[in-house]
N, C-alpha and C. Protein backbone atom coordinates (compact mmCIF):
# COMPACT_ATOMS: atom_id res chain seq x y z
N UNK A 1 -4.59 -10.85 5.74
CA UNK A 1 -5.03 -10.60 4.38
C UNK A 1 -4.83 -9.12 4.06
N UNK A 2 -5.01 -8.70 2.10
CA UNK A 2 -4.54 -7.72 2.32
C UNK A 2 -5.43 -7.22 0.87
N UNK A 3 -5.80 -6.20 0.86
CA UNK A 3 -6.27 -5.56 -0.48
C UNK A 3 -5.31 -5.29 -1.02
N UNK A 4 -6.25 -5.44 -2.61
CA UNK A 4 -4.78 -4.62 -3.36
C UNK A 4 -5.92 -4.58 -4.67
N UNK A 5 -5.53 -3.49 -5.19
CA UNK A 5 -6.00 -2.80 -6.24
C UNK A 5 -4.88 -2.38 -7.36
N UNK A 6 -5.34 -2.77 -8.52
CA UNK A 6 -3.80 -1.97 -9.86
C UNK A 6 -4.74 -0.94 -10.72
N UNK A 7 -4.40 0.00 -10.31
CA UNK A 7 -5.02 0.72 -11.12
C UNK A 7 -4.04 1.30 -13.05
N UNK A 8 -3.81 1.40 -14.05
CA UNK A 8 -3.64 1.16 -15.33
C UNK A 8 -4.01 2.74 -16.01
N UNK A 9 -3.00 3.28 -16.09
CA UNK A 9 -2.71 4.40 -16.76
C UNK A 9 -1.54 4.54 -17.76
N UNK A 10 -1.80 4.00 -19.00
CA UNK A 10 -0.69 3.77 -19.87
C UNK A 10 0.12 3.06 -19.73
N UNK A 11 1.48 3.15 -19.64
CA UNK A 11 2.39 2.01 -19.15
C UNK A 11 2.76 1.97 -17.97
N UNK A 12 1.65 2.48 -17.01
CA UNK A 12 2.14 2.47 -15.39
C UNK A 12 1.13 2.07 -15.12
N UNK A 13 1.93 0.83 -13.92
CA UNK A 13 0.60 -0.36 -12.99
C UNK A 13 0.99 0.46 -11.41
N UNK A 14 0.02 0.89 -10.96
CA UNK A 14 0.12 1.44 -9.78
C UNK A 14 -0.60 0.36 -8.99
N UNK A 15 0.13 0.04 -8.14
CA UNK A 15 -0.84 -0.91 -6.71
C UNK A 15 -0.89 -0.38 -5.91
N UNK A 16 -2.18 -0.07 -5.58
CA UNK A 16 -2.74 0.49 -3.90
C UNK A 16 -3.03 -1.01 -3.26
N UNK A 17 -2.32 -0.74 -1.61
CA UNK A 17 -2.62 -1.87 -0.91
C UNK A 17 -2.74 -1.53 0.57
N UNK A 18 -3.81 -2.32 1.08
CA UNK A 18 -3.88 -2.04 2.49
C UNK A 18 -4.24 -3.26 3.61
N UNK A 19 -3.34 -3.29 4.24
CA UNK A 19 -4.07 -4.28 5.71
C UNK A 19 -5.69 -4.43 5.63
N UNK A 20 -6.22 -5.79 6.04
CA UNK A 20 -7.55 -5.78 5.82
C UNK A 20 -8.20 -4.90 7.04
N UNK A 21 -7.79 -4.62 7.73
CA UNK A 21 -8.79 -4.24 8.93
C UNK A 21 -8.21 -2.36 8.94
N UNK A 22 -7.94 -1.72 7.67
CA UNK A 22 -7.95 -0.74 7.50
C UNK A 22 -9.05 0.25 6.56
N UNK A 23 -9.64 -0.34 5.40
CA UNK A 23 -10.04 -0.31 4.72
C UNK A 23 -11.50 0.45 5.03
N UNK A 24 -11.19 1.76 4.58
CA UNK A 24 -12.58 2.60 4.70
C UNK A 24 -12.43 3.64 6.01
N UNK A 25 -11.23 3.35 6.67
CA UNK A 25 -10.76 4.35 7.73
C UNK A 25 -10.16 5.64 7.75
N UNK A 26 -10.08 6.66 8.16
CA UNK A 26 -8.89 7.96 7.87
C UNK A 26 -8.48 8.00 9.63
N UNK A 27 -6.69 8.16 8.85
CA UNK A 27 -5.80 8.26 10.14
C UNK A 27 -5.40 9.83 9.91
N UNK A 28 -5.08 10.25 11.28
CA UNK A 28 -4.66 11.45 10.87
C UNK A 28 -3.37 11.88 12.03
N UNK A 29 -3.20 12.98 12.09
CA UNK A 29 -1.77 13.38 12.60
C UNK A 29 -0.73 14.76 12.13
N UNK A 30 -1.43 15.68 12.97
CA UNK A 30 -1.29 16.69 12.79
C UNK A 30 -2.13 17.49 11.76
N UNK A 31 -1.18 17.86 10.64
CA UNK A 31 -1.92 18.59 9.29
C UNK A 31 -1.87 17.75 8.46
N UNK A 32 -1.26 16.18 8.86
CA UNK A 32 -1.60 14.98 8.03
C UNK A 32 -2.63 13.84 7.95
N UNK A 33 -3.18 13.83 6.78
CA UNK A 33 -4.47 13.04 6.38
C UNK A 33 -4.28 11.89 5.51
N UNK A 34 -4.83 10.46 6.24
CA UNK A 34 -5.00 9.70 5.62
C UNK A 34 -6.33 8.98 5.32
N UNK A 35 -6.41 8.84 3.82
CA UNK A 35 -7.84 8.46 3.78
C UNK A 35 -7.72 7.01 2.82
N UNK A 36 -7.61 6.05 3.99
CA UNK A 36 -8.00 5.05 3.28
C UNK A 36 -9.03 4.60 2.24
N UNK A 37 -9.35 4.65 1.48
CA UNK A 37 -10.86 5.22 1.12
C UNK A 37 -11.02 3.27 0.06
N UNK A 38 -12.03 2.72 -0.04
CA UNK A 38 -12.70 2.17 -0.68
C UNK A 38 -12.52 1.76 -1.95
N UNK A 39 -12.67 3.12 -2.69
CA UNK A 39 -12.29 3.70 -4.02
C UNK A 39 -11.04 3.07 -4.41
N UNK A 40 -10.32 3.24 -3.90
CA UNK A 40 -8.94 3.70 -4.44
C UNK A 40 -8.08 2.15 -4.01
N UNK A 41 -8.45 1.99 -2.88
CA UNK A 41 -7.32 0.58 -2.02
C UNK A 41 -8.31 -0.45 -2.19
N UNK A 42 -9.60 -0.47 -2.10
CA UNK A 42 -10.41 -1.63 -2.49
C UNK A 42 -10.68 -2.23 -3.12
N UNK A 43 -10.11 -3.73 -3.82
CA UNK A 43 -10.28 -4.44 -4.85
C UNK A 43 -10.34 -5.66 -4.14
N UNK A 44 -9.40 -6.41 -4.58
CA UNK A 44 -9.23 -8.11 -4.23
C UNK A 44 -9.07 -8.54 -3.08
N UNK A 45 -9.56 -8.87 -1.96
CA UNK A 45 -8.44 -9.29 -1.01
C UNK A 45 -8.24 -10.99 -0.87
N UNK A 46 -6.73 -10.42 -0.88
CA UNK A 46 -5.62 -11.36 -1.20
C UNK A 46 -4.69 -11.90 -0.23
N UNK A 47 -4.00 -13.34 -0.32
CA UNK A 47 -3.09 -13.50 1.15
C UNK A 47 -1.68 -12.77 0.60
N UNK A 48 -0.86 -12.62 1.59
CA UNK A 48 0.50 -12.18 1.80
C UNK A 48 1.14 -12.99 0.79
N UNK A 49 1.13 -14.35 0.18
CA UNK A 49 1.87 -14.04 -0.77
C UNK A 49 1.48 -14.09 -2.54
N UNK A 50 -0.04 -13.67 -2.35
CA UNK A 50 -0.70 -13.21 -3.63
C UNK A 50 -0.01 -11.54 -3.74
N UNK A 51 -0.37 -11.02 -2.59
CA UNK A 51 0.56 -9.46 -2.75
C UNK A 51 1.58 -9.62 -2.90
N UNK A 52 2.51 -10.09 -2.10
CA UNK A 52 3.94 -10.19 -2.72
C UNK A 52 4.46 -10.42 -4.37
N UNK A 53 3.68 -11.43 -5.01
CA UNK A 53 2.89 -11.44 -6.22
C UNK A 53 2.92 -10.55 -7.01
N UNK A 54 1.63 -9.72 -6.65
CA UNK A 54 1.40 -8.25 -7.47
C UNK A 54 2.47 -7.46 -7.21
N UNK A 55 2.72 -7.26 -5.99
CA UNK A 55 3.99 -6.08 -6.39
C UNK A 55 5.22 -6.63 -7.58
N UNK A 56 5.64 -7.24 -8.04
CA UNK A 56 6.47 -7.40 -8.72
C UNK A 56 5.68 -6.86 -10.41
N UNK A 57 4.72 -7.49 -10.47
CA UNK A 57 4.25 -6.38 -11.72
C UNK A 57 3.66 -5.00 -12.32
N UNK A 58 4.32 -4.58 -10.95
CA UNK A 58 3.80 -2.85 -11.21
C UNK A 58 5.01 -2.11 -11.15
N UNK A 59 4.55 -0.48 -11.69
CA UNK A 59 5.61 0.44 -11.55
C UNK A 59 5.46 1.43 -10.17
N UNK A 60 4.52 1.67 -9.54
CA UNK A 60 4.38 2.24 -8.90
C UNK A 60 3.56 1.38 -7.33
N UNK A 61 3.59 1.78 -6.18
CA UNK A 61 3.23 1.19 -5.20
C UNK A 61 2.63 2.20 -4.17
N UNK A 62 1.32 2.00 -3.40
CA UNK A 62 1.10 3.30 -2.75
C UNK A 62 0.15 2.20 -1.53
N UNK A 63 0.98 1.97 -0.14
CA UNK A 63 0.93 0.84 0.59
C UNK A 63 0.51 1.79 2.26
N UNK A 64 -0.59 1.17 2.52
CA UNK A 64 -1.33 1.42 4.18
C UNK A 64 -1.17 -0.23 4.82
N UNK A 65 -0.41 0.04 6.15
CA UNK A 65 -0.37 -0.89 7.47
C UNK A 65 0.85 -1.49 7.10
N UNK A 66 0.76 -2.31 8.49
CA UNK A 66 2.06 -2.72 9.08
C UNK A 66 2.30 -3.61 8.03
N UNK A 67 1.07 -4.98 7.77
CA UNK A 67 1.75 -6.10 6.90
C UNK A 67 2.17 -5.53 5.43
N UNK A 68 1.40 -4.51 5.03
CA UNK A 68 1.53 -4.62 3.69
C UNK A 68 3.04 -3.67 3.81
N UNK A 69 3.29 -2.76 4.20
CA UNK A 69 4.52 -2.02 4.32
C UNK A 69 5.69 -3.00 4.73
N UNK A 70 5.66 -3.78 5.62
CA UNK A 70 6.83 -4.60 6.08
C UNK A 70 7.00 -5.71 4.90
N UNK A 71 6.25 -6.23 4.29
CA UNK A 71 6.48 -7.11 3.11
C UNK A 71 7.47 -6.54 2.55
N UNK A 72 6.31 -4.99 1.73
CA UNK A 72 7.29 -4.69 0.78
C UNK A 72 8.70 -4.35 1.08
N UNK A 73 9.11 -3.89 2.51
CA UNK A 73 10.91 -3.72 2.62
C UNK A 73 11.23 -5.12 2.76
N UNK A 74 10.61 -5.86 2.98
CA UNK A 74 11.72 -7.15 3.04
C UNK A 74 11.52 -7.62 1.75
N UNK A 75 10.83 -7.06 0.73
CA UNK A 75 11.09 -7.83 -0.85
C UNK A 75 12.22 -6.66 -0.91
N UNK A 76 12.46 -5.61 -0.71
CA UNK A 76 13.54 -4.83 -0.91
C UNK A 76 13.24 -3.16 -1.92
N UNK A 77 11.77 -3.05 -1.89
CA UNK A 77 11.08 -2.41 -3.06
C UNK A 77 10.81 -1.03 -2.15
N UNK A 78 10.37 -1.28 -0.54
CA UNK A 78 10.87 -0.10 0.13
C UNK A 78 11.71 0.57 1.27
N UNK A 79 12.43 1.39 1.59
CA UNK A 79 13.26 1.47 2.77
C UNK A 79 12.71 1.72 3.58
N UNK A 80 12.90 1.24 4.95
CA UNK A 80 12.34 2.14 6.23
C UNK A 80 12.44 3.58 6.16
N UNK A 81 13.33 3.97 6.15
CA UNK A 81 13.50 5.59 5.85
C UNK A 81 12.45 6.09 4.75
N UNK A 82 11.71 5.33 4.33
CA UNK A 82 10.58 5.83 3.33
C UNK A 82 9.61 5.80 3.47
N UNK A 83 9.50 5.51 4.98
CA UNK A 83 8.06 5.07 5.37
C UNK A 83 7.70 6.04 6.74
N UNK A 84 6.44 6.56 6.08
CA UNK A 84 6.03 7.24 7.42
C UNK A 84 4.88 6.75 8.03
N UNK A 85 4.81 7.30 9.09
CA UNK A 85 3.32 7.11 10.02
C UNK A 85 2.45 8.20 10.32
N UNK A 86 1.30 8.11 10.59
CA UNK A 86 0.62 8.70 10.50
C UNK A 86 -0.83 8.25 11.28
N UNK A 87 -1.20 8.51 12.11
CA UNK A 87 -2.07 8.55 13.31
C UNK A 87 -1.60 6.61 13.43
N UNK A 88 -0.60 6.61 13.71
CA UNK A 88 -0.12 5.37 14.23
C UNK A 88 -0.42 4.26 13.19
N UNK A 89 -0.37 4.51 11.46
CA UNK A 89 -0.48 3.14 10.37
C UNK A 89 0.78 4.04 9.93
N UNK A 90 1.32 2.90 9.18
CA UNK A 90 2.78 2.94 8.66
C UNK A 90 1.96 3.16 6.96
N UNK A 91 2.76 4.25 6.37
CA UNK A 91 2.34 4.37 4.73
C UNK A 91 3.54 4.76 4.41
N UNK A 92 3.54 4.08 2.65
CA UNK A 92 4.50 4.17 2.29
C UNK A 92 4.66 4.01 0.46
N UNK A 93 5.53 5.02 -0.36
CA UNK A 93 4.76 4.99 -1.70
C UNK A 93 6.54 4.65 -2.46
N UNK A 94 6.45 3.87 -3.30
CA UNK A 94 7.24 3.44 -4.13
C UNK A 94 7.22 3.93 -5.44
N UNK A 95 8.64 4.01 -6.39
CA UNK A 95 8.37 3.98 -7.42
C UNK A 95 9.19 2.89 -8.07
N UNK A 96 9.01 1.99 -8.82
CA UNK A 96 9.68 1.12 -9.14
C UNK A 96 10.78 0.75 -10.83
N UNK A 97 11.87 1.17 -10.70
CA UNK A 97 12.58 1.39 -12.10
C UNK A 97 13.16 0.06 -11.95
């Protein structure tokens, strides 16, 4: 399962999404910080292909863990090369034209 949140700023649908068993954690790695936070990635949780779903109606994408990152490259929305890690979770931010 997977959260996902759209947050709605004019004509941009941003989806924050995260693996369920991430949610409320910070990874870190080096001088890099991740803060999964509540706020921000916490809304619905949804199966794998309710997310698959939402991503198609947004412009923007901002994705924590393995499932939710590996979806989105195999819908084709992000590259591996666009994805980093960070205290060992895969994140990864899209923009979608």
């Amino acid at each position: 399962m997977i959260y996902v949140k759209i947050h709605v700023r004019g004509s941009e649908r941003l989806l924050a999404a995260c693996d369920e068993d991430l949610l409320g954690k910070i990874f870190a790695d080096g001088e890099m910080r991740l803060k999964v936070s509540e706020t921000f990635y916490g809304g619905e949780l949804v199966s794998e292909d309710t997310f698959r779903e939402r991503t198609r109606s947004v412009t923007v994408m901002n994705l924590v863990g393995e499932r939710a990152v590996t979806i989105a490259q195999t819908m084709g929305h992000i590259s591996e090369d666009a994805t980093i890690v960070i205290g060992g979770v895969k994140h990864a931010q899209a923009v979608i034209m």
